[in-house]
N, C-alpha and C. Protein backbone atom coordinates (compact mmCIF):
# COMPACT_ATOMS: atom_id res chain seq x y z
N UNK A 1 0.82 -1.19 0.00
CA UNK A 1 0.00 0.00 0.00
C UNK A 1 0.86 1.26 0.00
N UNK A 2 2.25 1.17 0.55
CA UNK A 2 2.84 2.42 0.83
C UNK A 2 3.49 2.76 -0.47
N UNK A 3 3.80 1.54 -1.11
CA UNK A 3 4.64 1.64 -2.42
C UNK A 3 3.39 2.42 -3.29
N UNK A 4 2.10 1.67 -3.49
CA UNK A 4 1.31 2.35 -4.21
C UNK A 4 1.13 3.77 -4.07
N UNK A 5 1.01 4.21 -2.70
CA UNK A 5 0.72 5.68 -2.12
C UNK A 5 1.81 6.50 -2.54
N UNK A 6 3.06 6.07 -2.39
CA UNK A 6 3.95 6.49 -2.65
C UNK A 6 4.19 7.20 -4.37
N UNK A 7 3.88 6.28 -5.11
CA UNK A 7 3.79 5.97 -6.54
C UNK A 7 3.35 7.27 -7.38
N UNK A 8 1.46 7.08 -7.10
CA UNK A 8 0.70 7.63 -7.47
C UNK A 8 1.05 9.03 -6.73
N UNK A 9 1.18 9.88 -5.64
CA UNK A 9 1.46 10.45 -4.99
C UNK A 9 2.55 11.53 -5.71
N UNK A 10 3.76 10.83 -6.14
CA UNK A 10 5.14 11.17 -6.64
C UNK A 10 4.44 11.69 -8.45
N UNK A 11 3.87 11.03 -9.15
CA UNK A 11 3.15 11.22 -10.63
C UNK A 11 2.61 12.74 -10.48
N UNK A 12 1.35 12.43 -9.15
CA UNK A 12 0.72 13.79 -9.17
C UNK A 12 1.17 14.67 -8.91
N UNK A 13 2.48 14.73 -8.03
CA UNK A 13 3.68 16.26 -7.73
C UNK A 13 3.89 16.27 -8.65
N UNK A 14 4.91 15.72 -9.44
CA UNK A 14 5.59 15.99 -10.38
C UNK A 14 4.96 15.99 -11.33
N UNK A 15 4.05 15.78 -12.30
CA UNK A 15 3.54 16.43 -12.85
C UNK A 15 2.54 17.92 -12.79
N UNK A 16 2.08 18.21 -11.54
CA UNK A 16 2.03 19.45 -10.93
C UNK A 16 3.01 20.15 -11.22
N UNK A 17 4.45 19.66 -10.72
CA UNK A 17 5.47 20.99 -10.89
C UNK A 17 6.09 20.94 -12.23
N UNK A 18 6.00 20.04 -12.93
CA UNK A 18 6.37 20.31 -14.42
C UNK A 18 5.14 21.09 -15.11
N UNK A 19 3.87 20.79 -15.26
CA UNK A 19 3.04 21.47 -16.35
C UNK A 19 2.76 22.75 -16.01
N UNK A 20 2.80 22.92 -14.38
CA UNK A 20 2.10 23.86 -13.69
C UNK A 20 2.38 25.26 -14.21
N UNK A 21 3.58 25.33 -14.56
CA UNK A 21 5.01 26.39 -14.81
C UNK A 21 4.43 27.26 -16.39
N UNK A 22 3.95 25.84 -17.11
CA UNK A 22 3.78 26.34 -18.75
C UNK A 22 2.44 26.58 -18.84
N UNK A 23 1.80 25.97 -18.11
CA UNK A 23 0.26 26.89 -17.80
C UNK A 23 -0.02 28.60 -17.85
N UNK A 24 1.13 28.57 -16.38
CA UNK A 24 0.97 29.86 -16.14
C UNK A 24 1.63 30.93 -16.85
N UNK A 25 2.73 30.28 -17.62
CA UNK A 25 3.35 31.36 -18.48
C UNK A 25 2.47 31.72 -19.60
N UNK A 26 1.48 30.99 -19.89
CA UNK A 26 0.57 30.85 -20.86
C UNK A 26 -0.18 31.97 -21.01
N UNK A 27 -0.85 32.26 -19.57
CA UNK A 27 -1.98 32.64 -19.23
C UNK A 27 -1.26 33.76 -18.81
N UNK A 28 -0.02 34.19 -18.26
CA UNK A 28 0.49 35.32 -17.97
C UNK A 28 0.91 36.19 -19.73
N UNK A 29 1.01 35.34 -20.76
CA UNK A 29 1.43 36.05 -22.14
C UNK A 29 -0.20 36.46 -22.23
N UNK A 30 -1.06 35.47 -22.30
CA UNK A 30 -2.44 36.28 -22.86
C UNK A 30 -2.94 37.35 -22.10
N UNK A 31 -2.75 37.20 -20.51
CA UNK A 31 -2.84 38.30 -20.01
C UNK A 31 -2.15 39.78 -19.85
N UNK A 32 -1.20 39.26 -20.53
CA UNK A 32 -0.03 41.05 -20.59
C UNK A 32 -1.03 41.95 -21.74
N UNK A 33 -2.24 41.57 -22.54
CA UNK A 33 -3.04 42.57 -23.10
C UNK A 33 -2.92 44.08 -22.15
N UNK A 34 -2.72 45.24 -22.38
CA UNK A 34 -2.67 46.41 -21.70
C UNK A 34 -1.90 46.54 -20.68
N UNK A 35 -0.36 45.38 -20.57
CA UNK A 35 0.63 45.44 -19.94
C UNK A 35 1.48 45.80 -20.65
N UNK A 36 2.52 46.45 -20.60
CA UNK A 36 3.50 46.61 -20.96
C UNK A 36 4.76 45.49 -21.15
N UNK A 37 4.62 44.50 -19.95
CA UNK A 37 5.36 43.26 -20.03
C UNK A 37 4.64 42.01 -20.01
N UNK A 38 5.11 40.89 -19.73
CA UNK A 38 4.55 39.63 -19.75
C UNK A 38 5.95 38.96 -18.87
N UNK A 39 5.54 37.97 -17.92
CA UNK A 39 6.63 37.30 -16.93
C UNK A 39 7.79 36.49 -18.06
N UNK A 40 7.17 36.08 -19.29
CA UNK A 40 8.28 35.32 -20.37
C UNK A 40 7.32 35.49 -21.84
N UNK A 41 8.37 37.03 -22.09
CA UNK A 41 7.62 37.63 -23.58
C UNK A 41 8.56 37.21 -24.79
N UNK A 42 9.51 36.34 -24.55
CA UNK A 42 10.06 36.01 -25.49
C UNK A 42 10.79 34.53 -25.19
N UNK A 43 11.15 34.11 -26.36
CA UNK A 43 11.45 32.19 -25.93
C UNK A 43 12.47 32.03 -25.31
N UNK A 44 13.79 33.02 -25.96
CA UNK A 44 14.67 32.60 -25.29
C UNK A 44 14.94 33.22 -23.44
N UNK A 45 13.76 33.63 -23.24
CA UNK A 45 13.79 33.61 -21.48
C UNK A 45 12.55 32.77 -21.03
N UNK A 46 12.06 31.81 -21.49
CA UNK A 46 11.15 30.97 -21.52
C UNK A 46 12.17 29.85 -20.50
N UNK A 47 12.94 28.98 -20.99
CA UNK A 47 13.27 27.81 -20.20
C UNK A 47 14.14 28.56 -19.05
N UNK A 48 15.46 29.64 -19.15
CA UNK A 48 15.71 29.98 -17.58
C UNK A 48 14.30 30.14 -16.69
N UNK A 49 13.35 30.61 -17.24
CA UNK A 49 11.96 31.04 -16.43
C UNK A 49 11.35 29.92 -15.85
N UNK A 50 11.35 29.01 -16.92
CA UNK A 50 10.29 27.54 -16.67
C UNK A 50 11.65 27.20 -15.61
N UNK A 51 12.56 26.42 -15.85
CA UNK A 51 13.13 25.91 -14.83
C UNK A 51 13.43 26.55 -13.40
N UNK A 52 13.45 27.66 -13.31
CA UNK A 52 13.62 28.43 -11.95
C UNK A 52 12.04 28.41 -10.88
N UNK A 53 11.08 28.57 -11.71
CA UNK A 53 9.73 27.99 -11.52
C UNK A 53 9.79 26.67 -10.66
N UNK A 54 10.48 25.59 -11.23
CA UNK A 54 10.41 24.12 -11.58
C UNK A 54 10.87 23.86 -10.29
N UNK A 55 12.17 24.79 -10.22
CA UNK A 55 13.13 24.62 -8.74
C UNK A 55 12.01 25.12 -7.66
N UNK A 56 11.59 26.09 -7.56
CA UNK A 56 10.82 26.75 -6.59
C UNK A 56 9.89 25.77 -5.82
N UNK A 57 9.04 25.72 -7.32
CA UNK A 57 7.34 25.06 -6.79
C UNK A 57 8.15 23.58 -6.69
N UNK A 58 9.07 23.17 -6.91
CA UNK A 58 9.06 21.63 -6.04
C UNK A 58 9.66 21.66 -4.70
N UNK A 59 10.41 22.73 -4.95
CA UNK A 59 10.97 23.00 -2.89
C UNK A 59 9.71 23.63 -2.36
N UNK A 60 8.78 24.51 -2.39
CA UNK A 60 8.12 24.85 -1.83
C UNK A 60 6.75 23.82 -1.88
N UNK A 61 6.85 22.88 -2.38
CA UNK A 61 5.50 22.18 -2.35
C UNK A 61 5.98 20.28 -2.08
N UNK A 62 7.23 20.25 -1.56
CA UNK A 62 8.13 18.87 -0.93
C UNK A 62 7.33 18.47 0.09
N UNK A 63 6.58 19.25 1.01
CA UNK A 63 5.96 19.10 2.06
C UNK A 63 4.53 18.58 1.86
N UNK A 64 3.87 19.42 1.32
CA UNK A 64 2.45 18.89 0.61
C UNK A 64 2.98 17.43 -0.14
N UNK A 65 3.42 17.45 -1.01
CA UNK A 65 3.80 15.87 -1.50
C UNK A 65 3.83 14.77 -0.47
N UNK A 66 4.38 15.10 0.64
CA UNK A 66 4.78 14.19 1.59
C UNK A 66 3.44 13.82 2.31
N UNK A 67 3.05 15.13 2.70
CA UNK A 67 1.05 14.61 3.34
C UNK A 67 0.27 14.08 2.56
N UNK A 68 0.23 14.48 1.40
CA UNK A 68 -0.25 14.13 -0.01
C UNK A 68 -0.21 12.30 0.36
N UNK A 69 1.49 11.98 -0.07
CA UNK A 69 1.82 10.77 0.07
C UNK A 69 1.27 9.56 1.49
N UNK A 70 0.42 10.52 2.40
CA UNK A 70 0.55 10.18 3.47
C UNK A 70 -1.05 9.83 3.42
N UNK A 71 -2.02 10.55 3.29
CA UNK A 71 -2.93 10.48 3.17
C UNK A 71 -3.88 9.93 2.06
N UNK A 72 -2.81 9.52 1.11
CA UNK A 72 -2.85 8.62 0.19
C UNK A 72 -3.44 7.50 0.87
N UNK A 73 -1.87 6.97 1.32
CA UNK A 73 -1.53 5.93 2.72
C UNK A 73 -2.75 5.39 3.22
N UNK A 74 -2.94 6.28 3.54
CA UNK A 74 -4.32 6.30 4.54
C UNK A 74 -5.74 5.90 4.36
N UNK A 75 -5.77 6.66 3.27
CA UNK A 75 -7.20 5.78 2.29
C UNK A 75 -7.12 4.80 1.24
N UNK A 76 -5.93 4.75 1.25
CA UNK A 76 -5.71 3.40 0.80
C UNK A 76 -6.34 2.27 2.03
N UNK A 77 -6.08 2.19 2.94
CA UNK A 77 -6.29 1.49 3.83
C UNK A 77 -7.91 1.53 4.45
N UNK A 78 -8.21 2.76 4.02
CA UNK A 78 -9.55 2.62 4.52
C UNK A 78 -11.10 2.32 3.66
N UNK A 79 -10.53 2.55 2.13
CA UNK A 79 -11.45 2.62 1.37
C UNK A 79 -11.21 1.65 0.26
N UNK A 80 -12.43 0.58 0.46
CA UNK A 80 -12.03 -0.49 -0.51
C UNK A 80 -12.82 -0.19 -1.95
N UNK A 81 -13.59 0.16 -1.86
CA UNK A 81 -14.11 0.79 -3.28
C UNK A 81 -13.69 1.00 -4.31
N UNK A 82 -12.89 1.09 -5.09
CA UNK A 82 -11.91 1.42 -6.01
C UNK A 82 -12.96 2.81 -6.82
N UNK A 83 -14.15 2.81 -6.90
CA UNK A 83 -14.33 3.80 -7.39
C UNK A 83 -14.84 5.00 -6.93
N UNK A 84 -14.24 5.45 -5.55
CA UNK A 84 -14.05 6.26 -4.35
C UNK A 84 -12.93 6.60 -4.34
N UNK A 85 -11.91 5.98 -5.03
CA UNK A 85 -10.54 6.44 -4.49
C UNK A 85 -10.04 7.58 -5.38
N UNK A 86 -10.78 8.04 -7.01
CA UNK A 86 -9.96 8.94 -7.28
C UNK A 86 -10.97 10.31 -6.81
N UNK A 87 -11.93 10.26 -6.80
CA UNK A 87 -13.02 11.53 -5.99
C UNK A 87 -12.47 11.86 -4.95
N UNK A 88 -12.13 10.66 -3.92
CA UNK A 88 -11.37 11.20 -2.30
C UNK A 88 -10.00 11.61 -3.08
N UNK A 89 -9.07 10.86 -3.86
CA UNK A 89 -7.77 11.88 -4.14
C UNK A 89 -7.97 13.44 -4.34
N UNK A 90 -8.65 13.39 -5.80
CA UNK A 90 -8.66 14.58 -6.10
C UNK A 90 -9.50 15.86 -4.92
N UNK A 91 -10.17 15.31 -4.09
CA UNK A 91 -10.46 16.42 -3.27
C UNK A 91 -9.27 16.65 -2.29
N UNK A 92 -8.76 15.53 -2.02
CA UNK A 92 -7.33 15.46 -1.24
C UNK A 92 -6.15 16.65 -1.79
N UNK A 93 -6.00 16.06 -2.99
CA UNK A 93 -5.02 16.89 -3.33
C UNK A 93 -5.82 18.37 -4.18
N UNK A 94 -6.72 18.53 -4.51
CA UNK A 94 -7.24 20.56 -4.46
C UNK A 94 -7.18 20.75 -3.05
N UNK A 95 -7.42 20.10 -2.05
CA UNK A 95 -7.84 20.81 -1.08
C UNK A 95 -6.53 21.43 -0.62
N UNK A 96 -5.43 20.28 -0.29
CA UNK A 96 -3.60 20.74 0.23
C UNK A 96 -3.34 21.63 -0.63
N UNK A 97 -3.76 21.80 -1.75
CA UNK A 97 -3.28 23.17 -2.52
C UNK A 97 -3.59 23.86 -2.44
N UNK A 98 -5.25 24.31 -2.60
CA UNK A 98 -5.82 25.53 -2.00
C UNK A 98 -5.50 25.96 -0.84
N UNK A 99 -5.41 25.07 0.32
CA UNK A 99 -4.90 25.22 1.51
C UNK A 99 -3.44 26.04 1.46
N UNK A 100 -3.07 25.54 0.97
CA UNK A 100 -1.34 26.00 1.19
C UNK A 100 -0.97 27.37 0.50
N UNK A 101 -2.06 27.69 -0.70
CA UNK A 101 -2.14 28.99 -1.37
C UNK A 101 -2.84 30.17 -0.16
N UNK A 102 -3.89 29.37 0.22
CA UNK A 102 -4.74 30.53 1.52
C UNK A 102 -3.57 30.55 2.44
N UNK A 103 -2.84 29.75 3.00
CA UNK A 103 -1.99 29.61 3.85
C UNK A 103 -0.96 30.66 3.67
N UNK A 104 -0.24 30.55 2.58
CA UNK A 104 1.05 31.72 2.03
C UNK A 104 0.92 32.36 1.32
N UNK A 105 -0.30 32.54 0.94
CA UNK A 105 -0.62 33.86 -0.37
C UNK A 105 -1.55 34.86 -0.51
N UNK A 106 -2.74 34.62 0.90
CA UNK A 106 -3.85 34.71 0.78
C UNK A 106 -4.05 36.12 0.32
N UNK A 107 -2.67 37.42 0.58
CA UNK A 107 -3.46 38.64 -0.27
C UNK A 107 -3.37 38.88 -1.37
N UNK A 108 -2.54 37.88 -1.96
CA UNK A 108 -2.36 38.13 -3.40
C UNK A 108 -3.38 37.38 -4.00
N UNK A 109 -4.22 36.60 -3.25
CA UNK A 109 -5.53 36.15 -4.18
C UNK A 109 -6.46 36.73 -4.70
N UNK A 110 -6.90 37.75 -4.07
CA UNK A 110 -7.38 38.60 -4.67
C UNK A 110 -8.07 38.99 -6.01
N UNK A 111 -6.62 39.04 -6.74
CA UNK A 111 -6.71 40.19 -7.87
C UNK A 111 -6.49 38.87 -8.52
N UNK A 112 -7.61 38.41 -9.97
CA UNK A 112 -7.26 37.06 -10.79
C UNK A 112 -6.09 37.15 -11.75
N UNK A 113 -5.55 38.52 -11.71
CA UNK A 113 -4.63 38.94 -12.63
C UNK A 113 -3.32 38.93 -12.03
N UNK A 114 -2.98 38.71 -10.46
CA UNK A 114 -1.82 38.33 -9.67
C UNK A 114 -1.25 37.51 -10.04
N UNK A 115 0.12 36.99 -10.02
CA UNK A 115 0.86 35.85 -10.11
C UNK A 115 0.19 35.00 -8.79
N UNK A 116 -0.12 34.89 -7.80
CA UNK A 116 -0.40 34.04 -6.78
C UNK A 116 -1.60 33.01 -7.16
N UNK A 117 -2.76 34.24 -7.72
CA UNK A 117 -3.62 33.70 -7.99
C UNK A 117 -3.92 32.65 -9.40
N UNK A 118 -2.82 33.00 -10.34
CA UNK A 118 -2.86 32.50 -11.57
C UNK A 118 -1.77 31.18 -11.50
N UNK A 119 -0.79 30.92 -10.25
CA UNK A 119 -0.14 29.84 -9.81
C UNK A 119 -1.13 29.16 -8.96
N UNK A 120 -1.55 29.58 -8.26
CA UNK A 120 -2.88 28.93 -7.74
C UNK A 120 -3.90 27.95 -8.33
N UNK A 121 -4.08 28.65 -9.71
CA UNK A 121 -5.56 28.34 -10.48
C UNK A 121 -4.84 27.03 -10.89
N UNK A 122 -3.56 27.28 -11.72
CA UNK A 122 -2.66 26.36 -12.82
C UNK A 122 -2.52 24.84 -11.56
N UNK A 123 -1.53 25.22 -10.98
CA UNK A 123 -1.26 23.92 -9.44
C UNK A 123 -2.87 23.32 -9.19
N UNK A 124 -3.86 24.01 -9.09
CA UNK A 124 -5.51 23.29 -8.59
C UNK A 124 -5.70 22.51 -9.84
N UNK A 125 -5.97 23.03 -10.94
CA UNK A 125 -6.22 22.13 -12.48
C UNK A 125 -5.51 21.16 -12.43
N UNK A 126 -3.81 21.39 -12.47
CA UNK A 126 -3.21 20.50 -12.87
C UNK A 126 -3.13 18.76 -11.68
N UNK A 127 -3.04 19.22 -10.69
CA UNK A 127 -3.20 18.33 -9.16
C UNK A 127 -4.74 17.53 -9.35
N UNK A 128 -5.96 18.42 -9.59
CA UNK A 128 -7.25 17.53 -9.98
C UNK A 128 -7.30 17.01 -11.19
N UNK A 129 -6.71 17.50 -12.43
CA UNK A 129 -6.44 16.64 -13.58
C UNK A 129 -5.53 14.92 -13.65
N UNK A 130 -4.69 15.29 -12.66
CA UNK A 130 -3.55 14.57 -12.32
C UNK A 130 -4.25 13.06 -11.75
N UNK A 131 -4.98 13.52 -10.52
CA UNK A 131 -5.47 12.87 -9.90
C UNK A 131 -6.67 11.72 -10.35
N UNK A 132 -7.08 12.24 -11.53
CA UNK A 132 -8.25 11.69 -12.41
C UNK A 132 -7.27 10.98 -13.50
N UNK A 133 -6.42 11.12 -14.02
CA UNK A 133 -5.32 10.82 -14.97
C UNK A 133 -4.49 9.48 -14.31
N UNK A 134 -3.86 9.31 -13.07
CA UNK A 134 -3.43 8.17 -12.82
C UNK A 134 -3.95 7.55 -12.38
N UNK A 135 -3.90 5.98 -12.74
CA UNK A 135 -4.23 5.13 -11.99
C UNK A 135 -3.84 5.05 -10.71
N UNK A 136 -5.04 4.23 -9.61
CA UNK A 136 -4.90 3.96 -8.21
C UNK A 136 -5.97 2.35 -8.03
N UNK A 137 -5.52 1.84 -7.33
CA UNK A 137 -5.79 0.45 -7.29
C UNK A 137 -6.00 0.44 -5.50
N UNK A 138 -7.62 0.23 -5.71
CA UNK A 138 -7.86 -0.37 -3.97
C UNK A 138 -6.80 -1.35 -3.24
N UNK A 139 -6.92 -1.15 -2.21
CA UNK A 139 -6.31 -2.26 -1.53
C UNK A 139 -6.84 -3.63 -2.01
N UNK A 140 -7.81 -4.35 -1.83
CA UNK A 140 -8.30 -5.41 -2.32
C UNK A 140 -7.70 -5.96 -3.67
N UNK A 141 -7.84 -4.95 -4.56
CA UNK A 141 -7.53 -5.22 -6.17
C UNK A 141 -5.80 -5.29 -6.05
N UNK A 142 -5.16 -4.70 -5.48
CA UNK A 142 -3.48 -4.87 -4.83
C UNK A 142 -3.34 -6.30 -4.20
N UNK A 143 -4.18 -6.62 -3.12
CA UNK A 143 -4.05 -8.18 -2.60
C UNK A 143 -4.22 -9.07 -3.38
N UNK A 144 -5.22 -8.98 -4.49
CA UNK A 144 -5.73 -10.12 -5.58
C UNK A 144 -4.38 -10.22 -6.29
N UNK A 145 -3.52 -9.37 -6.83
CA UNK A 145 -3.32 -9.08 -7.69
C UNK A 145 -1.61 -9.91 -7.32
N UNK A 146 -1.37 -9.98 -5.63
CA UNK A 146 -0.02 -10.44 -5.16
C UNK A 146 -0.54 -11.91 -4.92
C-alpha cells in the first residue's frame, strides 16, 4: 500500500510541478493585453523562467507531497471501493493546494490577474487533472493481484 501511495502520490507532484510552470506562463502572455510586459515575452527567457519555476514550486511544495503521500496511505487502507478512491484523491489533493495557497498567499488572491492567484488556479487544475489521470488500485484489487 505504501509503495502504491507512494507511486501515485510522486506522478501527481511531479507532474504538478512540471506542467504547472507552462500553464501559467501561458496565461500570464495572454494576459499582458494592456501590460507593458509579460513574466516570459520572449522564448529565449522561456526555459531559464520555466526551470527556476520548476526549482521553486518543487521546494516549496516537498511538504504537501509528503502529506499528499501520506494520506494517500491512509485511504488506501480505509477505502475499498476502487471507485471512491480517485473523488477522495482529487479532493485530497485541491484541497492541500488551495490550503497551502490561503496559507502563504492569501493577499495576493485577490486580484485574478496576480501571479499568486494564476499559480494557484494552474497547481488546482493541474493536481485535480492529475489525480483523475493516474491510476490507483484499492487495496483489495493490490491483494488479488499479489
Amino acid at each position: 500500500m505504501l509503495r502504491e501511495a507512494i507511486k501515485y502520490s510522486l506522478k501527481v507532484w511531479l507532474t504538478s510541478v512540471l506542467v504547472s510552470p507552462i500553464i501559467y506562463f501561458i496565461i500570464d502572455f495572454y494576459q499582458q493585453t494592456g501590460r507593458h510586459y509579460a513574466m516570459v515575452d520572449s522564448i529565449e527567457w522561456a526555459l531559464p523562467f520555466y526551470l527556476l519555476f520548476v526549482i521553486i514550486e518543487a521546494i516549496l511544495s516537498a511538504v504537501i507531497w509528503v502529506v499528499f503521500a501520506a494520506m494517500i496511505g491512509i485511504t488506501l487502507e480505509l477505502v475499498r471501493v476502487e471507485q471512491w478512491l480517485k473523488p477522495i484523491m482529487c479532493l485530497w489533493g485541491v484541497s492541500l493546494n488551495i490550503g497551502t495557497f490561503l496559507l502563504f498567499a492569501r493577499p495576493r488572491l485577490n486580484d485574478p490577474s496576480d501571479m499568486g492567484f494564476i499559480l494557484m488556479v494552474s497547481n488546482t487544475a493541474i493536481v485535480g487533472w492529475s489525480c483523475w489521470f493516474y491510476n490507483l488500485k484499492a487495496k483489495k484489487t493490490i491483494e488479488h493481484e499479489l
